[in-house]
N, C-alpha and C. Protein backbone atom coordinates (compact mmCIF):
# COMPACT_ATOMS: atom_id res chain seq x y z
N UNK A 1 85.26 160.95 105.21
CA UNK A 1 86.67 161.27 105.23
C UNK A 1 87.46 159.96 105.13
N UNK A 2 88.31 159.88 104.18
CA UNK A 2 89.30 158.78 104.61
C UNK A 2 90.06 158.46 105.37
N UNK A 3 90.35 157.35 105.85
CA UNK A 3 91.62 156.95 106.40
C UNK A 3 92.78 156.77 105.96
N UNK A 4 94.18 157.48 107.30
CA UNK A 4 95.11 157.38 106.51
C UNK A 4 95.98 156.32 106.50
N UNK A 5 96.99 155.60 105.31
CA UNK A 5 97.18 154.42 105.10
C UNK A 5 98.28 153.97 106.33
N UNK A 6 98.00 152.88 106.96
CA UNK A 6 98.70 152.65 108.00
C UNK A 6 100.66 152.46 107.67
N UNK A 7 101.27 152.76 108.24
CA UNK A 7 102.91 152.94 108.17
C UNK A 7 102.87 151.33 108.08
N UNK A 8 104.01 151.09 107.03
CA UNK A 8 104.34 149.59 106.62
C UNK A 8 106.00 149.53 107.69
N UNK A 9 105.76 148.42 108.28
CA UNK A 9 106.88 148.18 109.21
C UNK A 9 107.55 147.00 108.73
N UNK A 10 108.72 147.11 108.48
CA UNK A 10 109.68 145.90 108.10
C UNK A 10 109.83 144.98 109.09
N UNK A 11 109.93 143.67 109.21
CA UNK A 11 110.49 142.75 110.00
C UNK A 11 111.78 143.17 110.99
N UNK A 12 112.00 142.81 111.60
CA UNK A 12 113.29 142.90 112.04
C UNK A 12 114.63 142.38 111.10
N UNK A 13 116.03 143.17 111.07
CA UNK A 13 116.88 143.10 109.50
C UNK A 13 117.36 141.97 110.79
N UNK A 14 117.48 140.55 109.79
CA UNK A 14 118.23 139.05 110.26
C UNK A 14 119.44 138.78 109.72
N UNK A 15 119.68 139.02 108.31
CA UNK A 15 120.71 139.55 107.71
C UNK A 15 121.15 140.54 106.63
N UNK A 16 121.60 141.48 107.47
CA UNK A 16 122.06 142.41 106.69
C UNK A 16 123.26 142.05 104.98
N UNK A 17 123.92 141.34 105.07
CA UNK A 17 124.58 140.78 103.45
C UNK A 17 123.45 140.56 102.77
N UNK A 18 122.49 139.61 103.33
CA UNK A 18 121.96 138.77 102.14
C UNK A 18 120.54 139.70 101.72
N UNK A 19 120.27 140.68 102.37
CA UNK A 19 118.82 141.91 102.15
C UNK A 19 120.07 142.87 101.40
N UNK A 20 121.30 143.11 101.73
CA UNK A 20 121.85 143.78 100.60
C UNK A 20 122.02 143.28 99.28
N UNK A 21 121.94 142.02 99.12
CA UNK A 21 122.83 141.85 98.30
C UNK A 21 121.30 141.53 97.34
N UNK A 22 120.21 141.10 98.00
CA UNK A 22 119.03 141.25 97.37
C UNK A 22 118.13 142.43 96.69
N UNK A 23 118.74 143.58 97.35
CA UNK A 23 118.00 144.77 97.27
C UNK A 23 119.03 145.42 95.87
N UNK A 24 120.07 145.74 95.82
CA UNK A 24 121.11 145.97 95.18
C UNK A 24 120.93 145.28 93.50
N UNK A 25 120.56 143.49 93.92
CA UNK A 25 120.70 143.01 92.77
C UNK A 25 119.09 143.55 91.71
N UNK A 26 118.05 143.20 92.30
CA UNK A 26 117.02 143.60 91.91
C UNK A 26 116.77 144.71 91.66
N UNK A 27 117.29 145.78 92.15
CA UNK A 27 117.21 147.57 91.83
C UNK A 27 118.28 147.12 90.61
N UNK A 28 119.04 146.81 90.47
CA UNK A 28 120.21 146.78 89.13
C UNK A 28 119.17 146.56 88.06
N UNK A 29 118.45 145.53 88.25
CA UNK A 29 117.57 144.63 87.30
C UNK A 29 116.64 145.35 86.77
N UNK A 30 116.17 146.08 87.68
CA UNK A 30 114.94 146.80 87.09
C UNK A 30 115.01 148.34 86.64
N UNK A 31 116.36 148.52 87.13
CA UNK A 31 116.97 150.21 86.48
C UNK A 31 117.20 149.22 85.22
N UNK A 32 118.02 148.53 84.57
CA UNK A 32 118.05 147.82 83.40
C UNK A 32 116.89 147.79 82.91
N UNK A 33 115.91 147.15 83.19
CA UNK A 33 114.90 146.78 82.56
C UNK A 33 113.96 148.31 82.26
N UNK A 34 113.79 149.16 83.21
CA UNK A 34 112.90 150.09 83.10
C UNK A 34 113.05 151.14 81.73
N UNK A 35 114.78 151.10 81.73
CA UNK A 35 115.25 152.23 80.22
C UNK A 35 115.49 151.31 79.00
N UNK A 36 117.44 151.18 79.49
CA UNK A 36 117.91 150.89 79.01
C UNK A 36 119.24 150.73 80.21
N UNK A 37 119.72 149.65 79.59
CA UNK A 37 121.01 149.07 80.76
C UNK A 37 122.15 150.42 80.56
N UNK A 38 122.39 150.78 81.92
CA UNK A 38 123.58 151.71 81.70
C UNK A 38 125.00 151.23 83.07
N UNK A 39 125.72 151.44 82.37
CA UNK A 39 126.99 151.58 83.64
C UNK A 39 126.61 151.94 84.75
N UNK A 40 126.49 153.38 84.44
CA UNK A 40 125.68 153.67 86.11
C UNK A 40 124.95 153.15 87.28
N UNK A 41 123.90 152.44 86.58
CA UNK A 41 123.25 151.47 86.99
C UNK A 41 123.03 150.87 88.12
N UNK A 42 124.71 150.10 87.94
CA UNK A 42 125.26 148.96 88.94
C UNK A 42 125.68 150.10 90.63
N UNK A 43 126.09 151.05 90.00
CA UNK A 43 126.65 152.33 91.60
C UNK A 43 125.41 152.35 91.91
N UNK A 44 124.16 153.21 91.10
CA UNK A 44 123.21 153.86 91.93
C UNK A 44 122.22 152.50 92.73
N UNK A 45 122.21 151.38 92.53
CA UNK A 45 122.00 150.39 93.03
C UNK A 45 122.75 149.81 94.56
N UNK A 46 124.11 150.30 94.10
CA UNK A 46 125.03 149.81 95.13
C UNK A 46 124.69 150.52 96.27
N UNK A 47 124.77 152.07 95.81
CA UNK A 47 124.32 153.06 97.02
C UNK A 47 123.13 152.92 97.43
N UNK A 48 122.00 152.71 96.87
CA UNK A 48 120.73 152.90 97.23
C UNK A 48 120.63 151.64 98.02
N UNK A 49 121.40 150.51 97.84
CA UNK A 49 121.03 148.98 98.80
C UNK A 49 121.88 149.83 100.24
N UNK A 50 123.39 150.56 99.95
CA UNK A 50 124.12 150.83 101.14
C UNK A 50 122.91 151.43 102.35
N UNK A 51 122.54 152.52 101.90
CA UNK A 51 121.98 153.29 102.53
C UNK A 51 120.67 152.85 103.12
N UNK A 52 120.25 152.51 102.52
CA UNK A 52 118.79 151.00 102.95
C UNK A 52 119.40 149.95 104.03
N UNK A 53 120.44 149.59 103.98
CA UNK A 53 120.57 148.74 105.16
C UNK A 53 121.40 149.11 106.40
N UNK A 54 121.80 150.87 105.47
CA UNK A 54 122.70 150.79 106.97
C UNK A 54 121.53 151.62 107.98
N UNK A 55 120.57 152.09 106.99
CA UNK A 55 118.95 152.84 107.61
C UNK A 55 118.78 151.22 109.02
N UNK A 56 118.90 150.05 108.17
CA UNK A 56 118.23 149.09 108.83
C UNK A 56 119.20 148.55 110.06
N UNK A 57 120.61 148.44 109.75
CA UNK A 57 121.09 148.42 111.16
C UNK A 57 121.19 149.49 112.28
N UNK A 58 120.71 150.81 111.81
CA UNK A 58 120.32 151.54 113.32
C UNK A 58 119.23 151.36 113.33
N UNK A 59 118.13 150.56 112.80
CA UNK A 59 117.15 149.96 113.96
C UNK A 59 116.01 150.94 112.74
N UNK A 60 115.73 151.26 111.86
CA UNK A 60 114.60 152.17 110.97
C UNK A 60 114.49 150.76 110.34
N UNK A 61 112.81 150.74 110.84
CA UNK A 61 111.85 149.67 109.87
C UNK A 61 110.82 150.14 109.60
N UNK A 62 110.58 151.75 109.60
CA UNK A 62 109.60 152.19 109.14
C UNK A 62 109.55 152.17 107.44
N UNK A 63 109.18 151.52 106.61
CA UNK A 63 109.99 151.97 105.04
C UNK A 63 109.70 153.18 104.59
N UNK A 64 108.61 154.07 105.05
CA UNK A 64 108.42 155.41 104.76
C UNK A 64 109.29 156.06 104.93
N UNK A 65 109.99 155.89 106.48
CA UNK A 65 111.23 156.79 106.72
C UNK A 65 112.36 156.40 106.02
N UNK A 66 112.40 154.92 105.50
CA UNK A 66 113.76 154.42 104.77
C UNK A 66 113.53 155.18 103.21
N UNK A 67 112.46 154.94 102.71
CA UNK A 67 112.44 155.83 101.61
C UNK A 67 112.78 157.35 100.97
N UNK A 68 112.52 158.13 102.62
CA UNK A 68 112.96 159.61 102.93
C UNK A 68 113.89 159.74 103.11
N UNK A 69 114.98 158.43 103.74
CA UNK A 69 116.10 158.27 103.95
C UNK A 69 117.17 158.18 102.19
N UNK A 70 116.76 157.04 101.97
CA UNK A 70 117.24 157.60 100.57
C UNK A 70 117.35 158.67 99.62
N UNK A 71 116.27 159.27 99.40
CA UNK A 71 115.89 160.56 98.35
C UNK A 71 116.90 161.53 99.26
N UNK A 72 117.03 161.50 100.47
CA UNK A 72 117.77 162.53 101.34
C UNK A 72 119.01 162.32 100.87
N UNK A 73 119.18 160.99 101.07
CA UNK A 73 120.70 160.96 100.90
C UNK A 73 121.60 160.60 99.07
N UNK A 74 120.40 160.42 98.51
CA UNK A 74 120.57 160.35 97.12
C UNK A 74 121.09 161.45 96.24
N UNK A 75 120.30 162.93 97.27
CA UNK A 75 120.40 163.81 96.54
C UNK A 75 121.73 164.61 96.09
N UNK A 76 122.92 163.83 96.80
CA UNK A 76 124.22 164.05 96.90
C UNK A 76 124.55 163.38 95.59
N UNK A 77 124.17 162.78 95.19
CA UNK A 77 124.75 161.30 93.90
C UNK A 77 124.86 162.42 92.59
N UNK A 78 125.65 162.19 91.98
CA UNK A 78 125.80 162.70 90.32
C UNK A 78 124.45 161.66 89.32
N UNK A 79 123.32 162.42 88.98
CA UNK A 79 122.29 161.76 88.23
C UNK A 79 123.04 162.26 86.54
N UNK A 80 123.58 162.77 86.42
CA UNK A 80 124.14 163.28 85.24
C UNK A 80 123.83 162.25 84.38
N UNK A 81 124.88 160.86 84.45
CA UNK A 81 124.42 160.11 83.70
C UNK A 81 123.45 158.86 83.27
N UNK A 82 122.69 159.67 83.80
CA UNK A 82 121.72 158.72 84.48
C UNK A 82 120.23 159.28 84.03
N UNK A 83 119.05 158.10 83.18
CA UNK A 83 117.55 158.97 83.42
C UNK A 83 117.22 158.80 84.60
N UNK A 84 117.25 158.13 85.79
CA UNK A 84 117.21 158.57 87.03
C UNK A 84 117.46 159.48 88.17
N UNK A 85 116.19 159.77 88.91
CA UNK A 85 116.20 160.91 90.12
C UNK A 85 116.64 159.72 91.47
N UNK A 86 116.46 160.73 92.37
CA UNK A 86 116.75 160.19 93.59
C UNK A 86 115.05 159.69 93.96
N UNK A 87 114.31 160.52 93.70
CA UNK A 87 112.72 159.94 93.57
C UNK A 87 112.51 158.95 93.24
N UNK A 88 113.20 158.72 91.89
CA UNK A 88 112.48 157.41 91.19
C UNK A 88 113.45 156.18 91.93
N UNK A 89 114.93 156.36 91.95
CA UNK A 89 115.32 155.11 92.70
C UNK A 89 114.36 155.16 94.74
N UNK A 90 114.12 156.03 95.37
CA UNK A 90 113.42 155.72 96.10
C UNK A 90 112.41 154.90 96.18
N UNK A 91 111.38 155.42 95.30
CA UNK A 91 110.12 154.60 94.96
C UNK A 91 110.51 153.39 94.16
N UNK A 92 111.32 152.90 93.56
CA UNK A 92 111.82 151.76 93.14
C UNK A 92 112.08 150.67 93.96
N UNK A 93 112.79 151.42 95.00
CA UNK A 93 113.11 150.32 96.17
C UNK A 93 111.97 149.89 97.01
N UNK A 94 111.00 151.10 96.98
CA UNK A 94 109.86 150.91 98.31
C UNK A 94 109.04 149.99 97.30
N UNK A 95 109.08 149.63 95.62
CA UNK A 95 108.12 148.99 94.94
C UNK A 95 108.79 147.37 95.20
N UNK A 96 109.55 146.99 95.01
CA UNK A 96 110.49 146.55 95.35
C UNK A 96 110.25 145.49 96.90
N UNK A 97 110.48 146.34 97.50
CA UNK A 97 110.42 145.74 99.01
C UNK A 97 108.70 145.51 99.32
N UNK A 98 107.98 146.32 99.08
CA UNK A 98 106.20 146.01 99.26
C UNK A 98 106.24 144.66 98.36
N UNK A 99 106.55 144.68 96.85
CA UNK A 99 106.32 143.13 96.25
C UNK A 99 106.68 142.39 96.94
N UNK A 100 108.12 142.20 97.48
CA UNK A 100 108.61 141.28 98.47
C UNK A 100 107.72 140.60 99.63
N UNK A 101 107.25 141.29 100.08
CA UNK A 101 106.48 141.17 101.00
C UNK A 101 104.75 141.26 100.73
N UNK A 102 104.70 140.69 99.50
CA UNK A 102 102.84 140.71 98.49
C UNK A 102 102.64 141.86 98.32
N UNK A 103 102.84 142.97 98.81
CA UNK A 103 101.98 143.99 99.01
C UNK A 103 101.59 144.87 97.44
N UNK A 104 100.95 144.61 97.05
CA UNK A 104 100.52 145.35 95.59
C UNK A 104 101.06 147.41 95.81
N UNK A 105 102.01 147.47 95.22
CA UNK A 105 102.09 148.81 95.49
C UNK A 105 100.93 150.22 94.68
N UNK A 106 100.63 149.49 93.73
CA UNK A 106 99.25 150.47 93.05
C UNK A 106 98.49 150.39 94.40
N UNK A 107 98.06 149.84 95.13
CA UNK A 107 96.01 149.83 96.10
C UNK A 107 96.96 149.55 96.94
N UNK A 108 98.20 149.25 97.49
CA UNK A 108 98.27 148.80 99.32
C UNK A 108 97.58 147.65 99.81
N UNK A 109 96.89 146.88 98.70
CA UNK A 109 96.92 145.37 98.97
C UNK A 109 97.39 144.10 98.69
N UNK A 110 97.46 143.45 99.31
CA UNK A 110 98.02 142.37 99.38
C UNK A 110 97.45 140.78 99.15
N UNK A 111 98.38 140.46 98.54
CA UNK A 111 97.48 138.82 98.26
C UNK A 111 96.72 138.20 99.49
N UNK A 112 97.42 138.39 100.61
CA UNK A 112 96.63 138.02 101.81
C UNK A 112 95.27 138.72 102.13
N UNK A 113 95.37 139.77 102.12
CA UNK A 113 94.14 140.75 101.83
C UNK A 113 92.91 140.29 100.99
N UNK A 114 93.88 139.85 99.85
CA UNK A 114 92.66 139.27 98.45
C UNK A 114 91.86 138.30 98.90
N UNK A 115 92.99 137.45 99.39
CA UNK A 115 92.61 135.96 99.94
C UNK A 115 91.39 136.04 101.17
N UNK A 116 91.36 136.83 101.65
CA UNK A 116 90.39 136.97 102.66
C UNK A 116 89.20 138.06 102.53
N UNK A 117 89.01 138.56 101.58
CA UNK A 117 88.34 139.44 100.98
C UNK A 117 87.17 138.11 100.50
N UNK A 118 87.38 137.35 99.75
CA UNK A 118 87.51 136.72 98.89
C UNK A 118 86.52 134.85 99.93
């Protein structure tokens, strides 16, 4: 039987501007990069960093729950013009924040992992 994958816990949020303004810019970047650059873009970024950090100033560092937190609250957003779901910007951010922190999001490992494998 397998085991199930242990809950990834965020650091404690040190600053909230500068993890927004990181999370926001890089989700912009890679909704750009993933289609095609749209207007939209720059909002569903804006919201998806809002909601991610204001998850993080009431104290949620679970990113599983921040991820559930988004798609929840995404699902309010106009995708109209947009090839994006509230799914895919979820999992964008959680790909996103695991790189940040090494974590290979395909296997759940990490360069540190490798390194000691190894």
């Amino acid at each position: 039987m397998s085991q199930p994958i242990p809950p990834i816990v965020l650091p404690p949020l040190e600053n909230a501007d500068v993890e927004q303004v990181w999370l926001k810019t890089n989700l912009h970047q890679w909704l750009d990069e993933e289609f095609i650059p749209e207007i939209i873009n720059e909002t569903i970024a804006t919201r998806a960093a809002q909601i991610f950090i204001r998850q993080r100033l009431e104290g949620e560092n679970d990113l599983g729950s921040l991820v559930i937190a988004i798609v929840t609250e995404m699902q309010s957003f106009d995708f109209q013009k947009s090839f994006y779901s509230e799914f895919a910007i979820a999992n964008a951010v959680s790909d996103l924040i695991l790189k940040s922190l090494g974590i290979d999001s395909c296997c759940g490992e990490g360069e540190e992992i490798r390194r000691l494998e190894n």
